[in-house]
Protein backbone atom coordinates (compact mmCIF):
# COMPACT_ATOMS: atom_id res chain seq x y z
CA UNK A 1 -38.65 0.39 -45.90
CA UNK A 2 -40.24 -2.08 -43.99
CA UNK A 3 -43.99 -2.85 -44.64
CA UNK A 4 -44.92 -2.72 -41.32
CA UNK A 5 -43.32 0.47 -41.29
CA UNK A 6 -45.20 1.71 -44.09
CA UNK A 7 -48.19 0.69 -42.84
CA UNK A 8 -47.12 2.54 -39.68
CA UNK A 9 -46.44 6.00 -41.25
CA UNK A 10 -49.50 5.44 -43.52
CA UNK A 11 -51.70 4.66 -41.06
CA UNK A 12 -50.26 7.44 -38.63
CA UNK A 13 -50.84 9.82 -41.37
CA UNK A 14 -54.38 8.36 -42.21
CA UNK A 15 -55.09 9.33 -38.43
CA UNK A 16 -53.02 12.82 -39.19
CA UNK A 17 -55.25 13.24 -42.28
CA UNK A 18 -58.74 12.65 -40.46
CA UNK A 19 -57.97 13.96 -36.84
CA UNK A 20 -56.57 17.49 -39.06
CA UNK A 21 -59.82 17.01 -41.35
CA UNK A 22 -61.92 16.81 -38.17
CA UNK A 23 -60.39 19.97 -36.64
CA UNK A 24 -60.89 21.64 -40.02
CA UNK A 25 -64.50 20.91 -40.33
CA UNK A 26 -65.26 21.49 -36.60
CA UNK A 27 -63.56 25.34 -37.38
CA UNK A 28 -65.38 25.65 -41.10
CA UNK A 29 -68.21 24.55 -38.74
CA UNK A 30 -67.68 27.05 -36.41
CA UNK A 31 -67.30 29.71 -39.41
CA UNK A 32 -70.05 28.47 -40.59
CA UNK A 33 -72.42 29.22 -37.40
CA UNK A 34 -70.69 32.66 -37.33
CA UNK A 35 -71.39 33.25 -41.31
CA UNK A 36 -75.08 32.36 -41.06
CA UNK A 37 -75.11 34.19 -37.81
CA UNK A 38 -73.51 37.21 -40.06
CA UNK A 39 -76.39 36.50 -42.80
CA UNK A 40 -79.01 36.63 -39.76
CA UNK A 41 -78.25 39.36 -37.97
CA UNK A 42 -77.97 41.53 -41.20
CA UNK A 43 -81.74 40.65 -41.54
CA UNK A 44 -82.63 41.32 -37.91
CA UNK A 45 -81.00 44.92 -38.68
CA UNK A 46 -83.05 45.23 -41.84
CA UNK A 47 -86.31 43.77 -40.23
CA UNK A 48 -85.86 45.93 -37.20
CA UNK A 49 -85.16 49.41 -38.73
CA UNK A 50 -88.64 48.90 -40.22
CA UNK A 51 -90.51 47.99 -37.27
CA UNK A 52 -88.71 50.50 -35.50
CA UNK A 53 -90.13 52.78 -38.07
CA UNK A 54 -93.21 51.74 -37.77
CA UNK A 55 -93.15 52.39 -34.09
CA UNK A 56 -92.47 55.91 -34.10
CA UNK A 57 -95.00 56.62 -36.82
CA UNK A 58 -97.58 55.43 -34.40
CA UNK A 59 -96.30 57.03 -31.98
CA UNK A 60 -94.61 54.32 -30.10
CA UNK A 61 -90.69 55.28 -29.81
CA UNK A 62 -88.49 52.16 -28.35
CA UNK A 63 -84.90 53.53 -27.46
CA UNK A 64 -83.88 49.66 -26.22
CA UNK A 65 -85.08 48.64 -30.52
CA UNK A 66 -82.36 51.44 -31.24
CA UNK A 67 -79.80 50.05 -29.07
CA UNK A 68 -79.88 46.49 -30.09
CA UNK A 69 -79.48 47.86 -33.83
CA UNK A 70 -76.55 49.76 -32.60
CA UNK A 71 -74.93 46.81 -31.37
CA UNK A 72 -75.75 44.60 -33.97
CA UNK A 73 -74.19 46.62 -36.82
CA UNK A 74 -71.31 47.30 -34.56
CA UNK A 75 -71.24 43.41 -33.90
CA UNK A 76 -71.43 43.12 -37.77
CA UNK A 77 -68.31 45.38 -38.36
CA UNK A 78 -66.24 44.64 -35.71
CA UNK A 79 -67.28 41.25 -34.26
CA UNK A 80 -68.95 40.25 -31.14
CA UNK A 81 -68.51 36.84 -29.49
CA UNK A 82 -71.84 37.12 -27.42
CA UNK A 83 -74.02 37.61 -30.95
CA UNK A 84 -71.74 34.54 -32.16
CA UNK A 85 -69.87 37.32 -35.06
CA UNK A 86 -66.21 37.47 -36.79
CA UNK A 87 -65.42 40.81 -37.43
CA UNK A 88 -65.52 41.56 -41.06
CA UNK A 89 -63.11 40.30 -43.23
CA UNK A 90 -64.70 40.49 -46.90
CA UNK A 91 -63.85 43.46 -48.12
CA UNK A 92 -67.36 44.13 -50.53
CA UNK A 93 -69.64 43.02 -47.11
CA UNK A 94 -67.69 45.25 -44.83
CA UNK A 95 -68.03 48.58 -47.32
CA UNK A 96 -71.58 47.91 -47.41
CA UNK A 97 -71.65 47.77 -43.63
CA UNK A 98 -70.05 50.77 -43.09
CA UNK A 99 -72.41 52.06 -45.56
CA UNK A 100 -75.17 50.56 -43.28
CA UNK A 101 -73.42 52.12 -40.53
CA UNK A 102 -73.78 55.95 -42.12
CA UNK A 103 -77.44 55.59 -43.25
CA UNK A 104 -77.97 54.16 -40.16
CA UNK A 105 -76.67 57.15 -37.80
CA UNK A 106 -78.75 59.29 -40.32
CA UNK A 107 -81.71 57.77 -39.73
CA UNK A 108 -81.02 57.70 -36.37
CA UNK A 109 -80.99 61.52 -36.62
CA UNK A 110 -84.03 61.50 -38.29
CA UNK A 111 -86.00 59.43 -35.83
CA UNK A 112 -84.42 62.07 -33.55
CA UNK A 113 -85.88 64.96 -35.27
CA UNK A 114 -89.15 62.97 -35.61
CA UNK A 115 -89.57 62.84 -32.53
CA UNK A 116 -89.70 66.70 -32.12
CA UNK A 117 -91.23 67.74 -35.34
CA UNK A 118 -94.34 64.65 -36.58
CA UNK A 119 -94.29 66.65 -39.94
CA UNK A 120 -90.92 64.58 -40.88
CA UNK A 121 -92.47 61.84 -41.83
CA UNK A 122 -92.15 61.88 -45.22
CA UNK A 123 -88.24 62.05 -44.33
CA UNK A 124 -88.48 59.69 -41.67
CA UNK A 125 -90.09 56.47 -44.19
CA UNK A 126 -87.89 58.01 -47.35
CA UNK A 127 -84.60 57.56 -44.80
CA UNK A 128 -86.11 54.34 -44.03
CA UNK A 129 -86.36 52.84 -47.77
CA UNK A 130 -82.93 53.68 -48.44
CA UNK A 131 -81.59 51.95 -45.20
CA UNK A 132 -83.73 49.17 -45.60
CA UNK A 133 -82.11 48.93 -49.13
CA UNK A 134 -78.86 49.09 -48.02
CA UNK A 135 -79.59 46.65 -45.18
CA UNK A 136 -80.79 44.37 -47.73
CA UNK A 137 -77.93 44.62 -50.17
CA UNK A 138 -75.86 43.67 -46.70
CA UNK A 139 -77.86 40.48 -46.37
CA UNK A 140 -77.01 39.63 -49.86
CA UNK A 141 -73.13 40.25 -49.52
CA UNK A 142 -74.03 38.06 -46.59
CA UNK A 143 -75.40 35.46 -47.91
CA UNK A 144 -72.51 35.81 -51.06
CA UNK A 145 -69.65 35.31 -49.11
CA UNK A 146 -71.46 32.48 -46.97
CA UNK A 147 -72.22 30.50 -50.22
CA UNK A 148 -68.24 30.87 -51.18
CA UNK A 149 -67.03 29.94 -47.62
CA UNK A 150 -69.88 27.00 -48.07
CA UNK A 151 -68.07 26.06 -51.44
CA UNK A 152 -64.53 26.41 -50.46
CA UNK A 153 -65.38 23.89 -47.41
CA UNK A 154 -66.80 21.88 -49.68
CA UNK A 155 -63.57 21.89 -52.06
CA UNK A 156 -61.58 21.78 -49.30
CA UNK A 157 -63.51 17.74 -47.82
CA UNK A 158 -63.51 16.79 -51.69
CA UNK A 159 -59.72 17.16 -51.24
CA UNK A 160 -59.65 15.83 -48.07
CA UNK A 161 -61.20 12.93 -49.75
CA UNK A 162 -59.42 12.57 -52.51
CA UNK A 163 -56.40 12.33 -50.58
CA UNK A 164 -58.53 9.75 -48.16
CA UNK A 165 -59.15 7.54 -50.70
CA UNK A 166 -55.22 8.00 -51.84
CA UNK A 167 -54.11 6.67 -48.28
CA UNK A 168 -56.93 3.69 -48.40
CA UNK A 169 -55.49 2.74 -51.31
CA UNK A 170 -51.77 2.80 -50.72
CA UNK A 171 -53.20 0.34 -47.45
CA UNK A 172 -54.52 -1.63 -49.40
CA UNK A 173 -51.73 -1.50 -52.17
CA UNK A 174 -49.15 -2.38 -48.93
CA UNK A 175 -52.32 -4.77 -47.51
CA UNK A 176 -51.88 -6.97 -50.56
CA UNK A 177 -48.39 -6.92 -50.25
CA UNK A 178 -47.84 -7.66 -46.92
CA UNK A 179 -50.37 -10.30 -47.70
CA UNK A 180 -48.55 -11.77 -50.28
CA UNK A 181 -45.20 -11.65 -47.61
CA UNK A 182 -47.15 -12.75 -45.11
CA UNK A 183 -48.56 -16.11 -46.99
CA UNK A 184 -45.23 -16.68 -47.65
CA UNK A 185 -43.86 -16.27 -44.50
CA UNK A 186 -46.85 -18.97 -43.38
CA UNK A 187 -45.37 -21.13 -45.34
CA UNK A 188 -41.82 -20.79 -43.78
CA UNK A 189 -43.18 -20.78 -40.80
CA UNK A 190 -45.20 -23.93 -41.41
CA UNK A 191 -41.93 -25.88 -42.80
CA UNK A 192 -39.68 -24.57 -39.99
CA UNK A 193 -42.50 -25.33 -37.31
CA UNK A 194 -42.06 -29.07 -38.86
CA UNK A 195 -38.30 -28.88 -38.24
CA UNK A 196 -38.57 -26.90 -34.89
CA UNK A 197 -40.76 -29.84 -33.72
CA UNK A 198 -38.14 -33.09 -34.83
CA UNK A 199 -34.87 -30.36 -33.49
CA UNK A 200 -37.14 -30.17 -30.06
CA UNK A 201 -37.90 -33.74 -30.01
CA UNK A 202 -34.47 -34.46 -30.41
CA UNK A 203 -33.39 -31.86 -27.52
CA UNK A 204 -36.26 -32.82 -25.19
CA UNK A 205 -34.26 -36.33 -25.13
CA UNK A 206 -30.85 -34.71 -25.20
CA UNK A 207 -31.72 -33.00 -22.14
CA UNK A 208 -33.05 -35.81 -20.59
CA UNK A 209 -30.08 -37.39 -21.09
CA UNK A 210 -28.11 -34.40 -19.49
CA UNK A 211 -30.42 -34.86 -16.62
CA UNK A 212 -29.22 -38.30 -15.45
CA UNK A 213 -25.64 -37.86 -16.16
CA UNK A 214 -26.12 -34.21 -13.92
CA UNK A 215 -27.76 -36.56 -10.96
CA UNK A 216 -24.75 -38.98 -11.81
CA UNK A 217 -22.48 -36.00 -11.31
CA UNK A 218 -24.03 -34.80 -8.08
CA UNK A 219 -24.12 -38.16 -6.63
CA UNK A 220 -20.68 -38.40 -7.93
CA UNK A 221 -19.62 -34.50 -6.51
CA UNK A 222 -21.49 -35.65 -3.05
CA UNK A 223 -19.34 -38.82 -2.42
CA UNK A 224 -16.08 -36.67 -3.57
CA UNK A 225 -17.42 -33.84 -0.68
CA UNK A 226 -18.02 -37.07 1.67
CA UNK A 227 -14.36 -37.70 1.28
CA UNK A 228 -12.75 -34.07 0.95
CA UNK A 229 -14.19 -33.57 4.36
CA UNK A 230 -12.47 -36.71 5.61
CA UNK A 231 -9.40 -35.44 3.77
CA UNK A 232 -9.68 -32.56 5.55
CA UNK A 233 -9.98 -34.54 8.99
CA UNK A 234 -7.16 -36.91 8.31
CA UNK A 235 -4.94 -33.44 7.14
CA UNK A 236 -5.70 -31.88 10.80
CA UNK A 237 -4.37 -35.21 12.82
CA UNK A 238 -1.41 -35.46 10.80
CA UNK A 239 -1.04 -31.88 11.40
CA UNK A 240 -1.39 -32.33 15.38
CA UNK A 241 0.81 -35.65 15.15
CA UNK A 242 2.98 -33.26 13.01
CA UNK A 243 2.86 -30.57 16.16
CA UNK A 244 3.75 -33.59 18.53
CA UNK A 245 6.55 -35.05 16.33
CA UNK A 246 8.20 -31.58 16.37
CA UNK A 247 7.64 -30.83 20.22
CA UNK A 248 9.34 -34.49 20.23
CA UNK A 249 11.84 -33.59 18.03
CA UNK A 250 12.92 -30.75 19.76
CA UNK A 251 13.11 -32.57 23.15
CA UNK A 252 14.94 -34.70 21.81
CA UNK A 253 17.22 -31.88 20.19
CA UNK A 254 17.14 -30.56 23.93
CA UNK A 255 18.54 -33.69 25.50
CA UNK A 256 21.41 -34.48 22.65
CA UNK A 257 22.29 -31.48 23.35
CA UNK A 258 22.90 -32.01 27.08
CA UNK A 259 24.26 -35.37 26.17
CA UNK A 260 26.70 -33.72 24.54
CA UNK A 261 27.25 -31.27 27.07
CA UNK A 262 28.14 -34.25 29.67
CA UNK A 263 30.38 -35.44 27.09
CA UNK A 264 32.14 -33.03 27.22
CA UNK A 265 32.17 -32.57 30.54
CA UNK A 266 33.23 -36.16 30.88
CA UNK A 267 36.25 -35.75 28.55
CA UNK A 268 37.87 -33.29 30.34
CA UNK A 269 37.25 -34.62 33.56
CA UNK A 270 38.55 -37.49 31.97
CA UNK A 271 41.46 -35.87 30.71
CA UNK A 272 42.36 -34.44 34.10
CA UNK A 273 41.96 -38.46 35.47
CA UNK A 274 45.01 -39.21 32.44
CA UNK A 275 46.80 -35.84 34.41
CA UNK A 276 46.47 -36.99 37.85
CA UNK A 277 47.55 -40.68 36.26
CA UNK A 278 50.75 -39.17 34.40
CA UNK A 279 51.64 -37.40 37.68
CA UNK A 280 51.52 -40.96 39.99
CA UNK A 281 53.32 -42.53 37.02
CA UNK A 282 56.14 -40.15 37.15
CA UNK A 283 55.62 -40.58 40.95
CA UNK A 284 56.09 -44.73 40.65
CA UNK A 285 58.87 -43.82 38.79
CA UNK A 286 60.68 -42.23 41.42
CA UNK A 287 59.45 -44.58 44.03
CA UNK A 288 61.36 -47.02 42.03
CA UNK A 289 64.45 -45.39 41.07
CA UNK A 290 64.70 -44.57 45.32
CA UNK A 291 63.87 -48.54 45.73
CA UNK A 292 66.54 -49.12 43.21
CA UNK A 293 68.88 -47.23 45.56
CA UNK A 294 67.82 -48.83 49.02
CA UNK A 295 68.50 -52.25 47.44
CA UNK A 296 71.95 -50.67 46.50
CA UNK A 297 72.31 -49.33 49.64
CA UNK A 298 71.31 -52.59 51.20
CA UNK A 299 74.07 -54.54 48.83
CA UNK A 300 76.28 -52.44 50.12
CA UNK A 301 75.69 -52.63 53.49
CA UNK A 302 75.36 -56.27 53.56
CA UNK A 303 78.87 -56.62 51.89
CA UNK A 304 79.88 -54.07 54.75
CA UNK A 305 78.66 -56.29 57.46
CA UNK A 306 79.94 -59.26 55.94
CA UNK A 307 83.23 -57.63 55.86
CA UNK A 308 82.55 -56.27 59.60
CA UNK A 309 82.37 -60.19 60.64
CA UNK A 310 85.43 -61.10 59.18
CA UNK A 311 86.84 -58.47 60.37
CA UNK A 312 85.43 -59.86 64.08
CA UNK A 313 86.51 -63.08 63.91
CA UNK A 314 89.46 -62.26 63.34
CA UNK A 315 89.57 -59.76 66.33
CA UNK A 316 88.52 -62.95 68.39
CA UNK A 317 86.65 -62.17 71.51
CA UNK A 318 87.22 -58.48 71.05
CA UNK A 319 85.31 -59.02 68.01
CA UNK A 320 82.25 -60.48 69.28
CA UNK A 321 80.22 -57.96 70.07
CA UNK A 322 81.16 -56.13 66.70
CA UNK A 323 80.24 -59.61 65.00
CA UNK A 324 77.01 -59.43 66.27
CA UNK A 325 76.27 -55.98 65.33
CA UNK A 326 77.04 -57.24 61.72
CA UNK A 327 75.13 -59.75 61.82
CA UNK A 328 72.25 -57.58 62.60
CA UNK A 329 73.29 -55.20 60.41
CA UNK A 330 73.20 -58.27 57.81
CA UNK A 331 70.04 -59.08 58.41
CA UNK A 332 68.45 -55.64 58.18
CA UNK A 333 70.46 -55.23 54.75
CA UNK A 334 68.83 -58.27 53.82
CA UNK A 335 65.51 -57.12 54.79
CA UNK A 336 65.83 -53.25 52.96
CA UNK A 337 67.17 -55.24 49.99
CA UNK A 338 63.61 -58.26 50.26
CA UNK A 339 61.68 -55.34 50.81
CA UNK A 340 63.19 -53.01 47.78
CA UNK A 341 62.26 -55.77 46.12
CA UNK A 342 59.11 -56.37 47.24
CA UNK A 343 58.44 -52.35 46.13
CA UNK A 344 60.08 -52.75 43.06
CA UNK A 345 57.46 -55.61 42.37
CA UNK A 346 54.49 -53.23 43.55
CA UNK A 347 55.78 -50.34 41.72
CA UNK A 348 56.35 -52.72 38.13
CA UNK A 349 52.27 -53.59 38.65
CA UNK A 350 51.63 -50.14 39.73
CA UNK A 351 53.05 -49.29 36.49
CA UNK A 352 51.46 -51.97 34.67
CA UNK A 353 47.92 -50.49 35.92
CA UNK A 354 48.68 -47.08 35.26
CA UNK A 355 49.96 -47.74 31.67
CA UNK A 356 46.29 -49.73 31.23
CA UNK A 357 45.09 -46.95 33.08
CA UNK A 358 46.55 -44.60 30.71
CA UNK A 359 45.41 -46.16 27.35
CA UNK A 360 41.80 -46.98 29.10
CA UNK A 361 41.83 -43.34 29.64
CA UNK A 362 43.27 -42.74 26.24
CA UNK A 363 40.80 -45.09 24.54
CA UNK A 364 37.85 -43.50 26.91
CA UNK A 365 39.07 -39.74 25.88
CA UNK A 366 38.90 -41.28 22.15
CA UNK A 367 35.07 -42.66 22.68
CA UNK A 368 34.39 -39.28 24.21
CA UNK A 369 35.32 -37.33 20.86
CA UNK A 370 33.51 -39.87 18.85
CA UNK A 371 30.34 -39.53 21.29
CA UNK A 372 30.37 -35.92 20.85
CA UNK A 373 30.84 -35.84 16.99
CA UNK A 374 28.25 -38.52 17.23
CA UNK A 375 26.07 -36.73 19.43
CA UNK A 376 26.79 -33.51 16.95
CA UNK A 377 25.37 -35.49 14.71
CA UNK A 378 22.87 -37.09 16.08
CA UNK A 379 21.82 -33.28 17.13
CA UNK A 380 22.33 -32.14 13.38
CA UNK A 381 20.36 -34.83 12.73
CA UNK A 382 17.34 -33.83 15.14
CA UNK A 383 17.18 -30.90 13.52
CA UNK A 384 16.64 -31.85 10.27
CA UNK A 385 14.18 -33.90 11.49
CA UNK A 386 12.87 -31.02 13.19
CA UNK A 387 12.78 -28.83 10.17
CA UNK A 388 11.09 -31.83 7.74
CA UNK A 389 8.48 -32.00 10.15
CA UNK A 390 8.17 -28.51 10.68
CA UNK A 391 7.53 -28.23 6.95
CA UNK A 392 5.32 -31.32 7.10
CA UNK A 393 3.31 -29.57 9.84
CA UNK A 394 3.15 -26.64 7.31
CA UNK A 395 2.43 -28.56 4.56
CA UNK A 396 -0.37 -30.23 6.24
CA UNK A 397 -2.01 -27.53 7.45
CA UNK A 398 -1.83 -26.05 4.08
CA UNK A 399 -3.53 -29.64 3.06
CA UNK A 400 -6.04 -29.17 5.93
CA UNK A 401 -6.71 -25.79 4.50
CA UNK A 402 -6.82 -26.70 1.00
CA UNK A 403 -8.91 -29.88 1.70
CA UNK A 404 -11.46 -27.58 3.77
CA UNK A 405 -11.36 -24.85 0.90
CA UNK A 406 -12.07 -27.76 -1.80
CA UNK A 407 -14.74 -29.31 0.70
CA UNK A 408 -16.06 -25.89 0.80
CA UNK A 409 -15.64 -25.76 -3.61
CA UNK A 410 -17.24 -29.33 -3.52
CA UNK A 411 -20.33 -28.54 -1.48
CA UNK A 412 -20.79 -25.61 -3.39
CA UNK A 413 -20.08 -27.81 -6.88
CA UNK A 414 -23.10 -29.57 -5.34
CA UNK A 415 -25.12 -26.71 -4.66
CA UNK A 416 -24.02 -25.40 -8.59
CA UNK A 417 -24.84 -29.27 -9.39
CA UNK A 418 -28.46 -29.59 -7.79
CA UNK A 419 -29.26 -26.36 -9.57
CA UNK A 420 -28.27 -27.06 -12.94
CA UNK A 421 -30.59 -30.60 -12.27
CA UNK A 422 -33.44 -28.37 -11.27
CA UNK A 423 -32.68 -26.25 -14.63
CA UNK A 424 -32.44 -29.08 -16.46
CA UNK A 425 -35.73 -30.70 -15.03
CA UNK A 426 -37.17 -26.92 -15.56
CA UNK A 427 -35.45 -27.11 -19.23
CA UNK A 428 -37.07 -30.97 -19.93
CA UNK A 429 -40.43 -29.33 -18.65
CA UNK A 430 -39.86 -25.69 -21.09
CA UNK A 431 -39.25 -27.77 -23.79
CA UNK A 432 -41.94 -29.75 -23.84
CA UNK A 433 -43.80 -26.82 -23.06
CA UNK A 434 -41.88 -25.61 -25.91
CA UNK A 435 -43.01 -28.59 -28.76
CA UNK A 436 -46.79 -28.07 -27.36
CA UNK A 437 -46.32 -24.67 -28.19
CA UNK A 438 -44.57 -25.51 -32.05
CA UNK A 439 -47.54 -27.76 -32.36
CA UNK A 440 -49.60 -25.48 -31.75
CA UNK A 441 -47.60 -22.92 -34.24
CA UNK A 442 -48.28 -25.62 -36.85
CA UNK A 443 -51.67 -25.40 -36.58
CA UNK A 444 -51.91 -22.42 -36.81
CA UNK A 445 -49.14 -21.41 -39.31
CA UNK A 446 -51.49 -23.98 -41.62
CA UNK A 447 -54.82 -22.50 -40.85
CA UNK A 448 -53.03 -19.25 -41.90
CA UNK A 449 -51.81 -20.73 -45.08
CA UNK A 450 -55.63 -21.69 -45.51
CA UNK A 451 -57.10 -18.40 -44.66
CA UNK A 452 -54.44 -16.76 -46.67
């Protein structure tokens, strides 16, 4: 067990001892009032029966005399608080009481009869010895088992002593040791005091240290907040030129799409154009194949009129008209077959344009497809474009976000920062609070090795 412990319980029970000693001496006290109250009151009764006697043999009877005696013998037997009595416990005091008690209602009687007949005196003072005798022997038992209650106490605080003196030693038994423990403890205390001191010393400048690299860090943490929060700016216009690029994007999407649509539309407008151009070529082609005959025709009736003037001259002047008719006839065959020429010419470069018409058209119906695959493309393309800056818009919101959030983290790395400065400053301040107070644990640890 511990010796503070020890001296704990023994102290506790040193307190126990005395505080129970007290109490027992206050009630041996108290017993001791009541006993010599006892030992009193059994000489009152014996003193008053004889003045009471004395009294009534002058002729002076005092019923208030007899009543106190009453009550003091009962008081004596039985106990009464008011006369400060224990009822009786001793067995050889309360016989003779009761035996007080008897002689006492006899000469009680006798007063009585006294009272009526003078001649009973002789009775009356013979009653009155023996009482008195018995009320004496009363006061002895009284003042017997007073003496032993008086001795036991007495026994009783030797005891008490004894066992005092026990517990004072045993302190200072576990005085002496602790003593001993406790020098030596100085002494540890003195040595690690020296070594507390240097290991302070040592941390007072380690946390000063700490201290400026902490401000470092703030100042550090401050500039990185500085240019999170311009981070965060720069995120939230790429975002909006993000939001523009993709309204761009898909207007752009919007009119590729209706490029392509008028593509479209183009190519089979110009794919009715090649149509309508197939139709007038077939058309040309008829227009020359009926050209082909009127310059036939025309042949043949210019080798009909040529025959129809032969045929004149020969007729002579019957002829002549006929010849002329020929003639005419000649020259119109001459004209159909100039002019069937002439169409056939128009109709060969009519053909000529439409067959450069038709691979124009051809080529231009060709351009079309690749425009619209282009265009497809081009729309594919858009959006692509339109998704990668979609997610770019995402993505830099999420920066924005993130760059306000660690803004946010920074300021409060700051905050976290300028607190653990102010500790540290409190810490440099503790702990040389802290060697003043290891000094001071020196001094004192070595005055205690002294006065140990």
């Amino acid at each position: 067990m511990k010796i503070t412990k020890q001296l704990k319980f023994t102290i506790a029970g040193l307190a126990f001892l005395v505080f129970g000693t007290t109490i027992f001496e206050n009630l041996r006290a108290q017993e001791g009032i009541f006993d010599g109250s006892a030992v009193n009151k059994s000489g009152i009764v014996r003193g008053a029966s004889q003045r009471l006697v004395k009294l009534e043999t002058n002729g002076l009877p005092n019923n208030e005399l007899i009543q106190t005696i009453d009550q003091l013998i009962n008081g004596l037997i039985n106990g009464d608080s008011e006369l400060q009595l224990n009822k009786a416990t001793d067995p050889e005091f309360l016989a003779k009481m009761q035996e007080v008690e008897e002689s006492w209602q006899l000469l009680k009687a006798t007063i009585t009869q006294y009272r009526q007949d003078p001649t009973l005196q002789s009775k009356l003072l013979e009653d009155s010895d023996s009482f008195f005798t018995l009320t004496n022997e009363a006061v002895f038992e009284a003042e017997r088992f007073t003496t032993e209650h008086t001795r036991e106490v007495i026994n009783t605080l030797w005891a008490f002593l004894a066992l005092k003196v026990a517990v004072l030693a045993f302190i200072f038994w576990t005085v002496n040791r602790a003593s001993k423990v406790l020098q030596h403890s100085v002494m540890t205390v003195a040595d690690s005091s020296s070594e507390i001191a240097a290991t302070v010393e040592a941390q007072e400048r380690l946390v000063a240290d700490q201290t400026e690299s902490v401000t470092i860090t703030t100042s550090t943490i401050e500039q990185l907040g500085v240019s999170s929060l311009q981070a965060a700016q720069t995120a939230n216009s790429s975002a909006t030129g993000a939001q523009q690029a993709l309204d761009l994007s898909e207007t752009g999407s919007q009119a590729v799409e209706n490029t392509v649509q008028g593509i479209e539309e183009l190519r089979d407008k110009v794919g009715a154009i090649a149509d309508q151009i197939m139709q007038l070529s077939e058309q040309t082609d008829q227009i020359s194949t009926i050209s082909s005959l009127v310059a036939d025709v025309a042949d043949q009736t210019n080798m009909l009129a040529l025959n129809a003037a032969v045929e004149a001259a020969r007729a002579g002047e019957q002829g002549k008209g006929f010849a002329v008719v020929a003639g005419e006839i000649r020259k119109l065959a001459d004209q159909s077959r100039d002019s069937a020429g002439k169409i056939n010419i128009l109709v060969n470069a009519i053909q000529s344009s439409i067959n450069s018409t038709v691979m124009v058209t051809d080529e231009g119906n060709k351009t079309a497809k690749v425009g619209i695959e282009v265009a497809k493309s081009t729309a594919s393309v858009f959006k692509q474009i339109a998704t990668a800056i979609d997610e770019v818009y995402a993505n830099s919101q999420q920066i924005a976000q993130t760059a306000k959030q660690q803004a946010v983290g920074v300021q409060q790395a700051v905050s976290a920062m300028n607190a653990i400065n102010l500790g540290a400053k409190e810490t440099v301040t503790a702990v040389g609070q802290v060697q003043s107070s290891t000094e001071e644990l020196k001094t004192i640890a070595q005055e205690l090795q002294v006065a140990v």
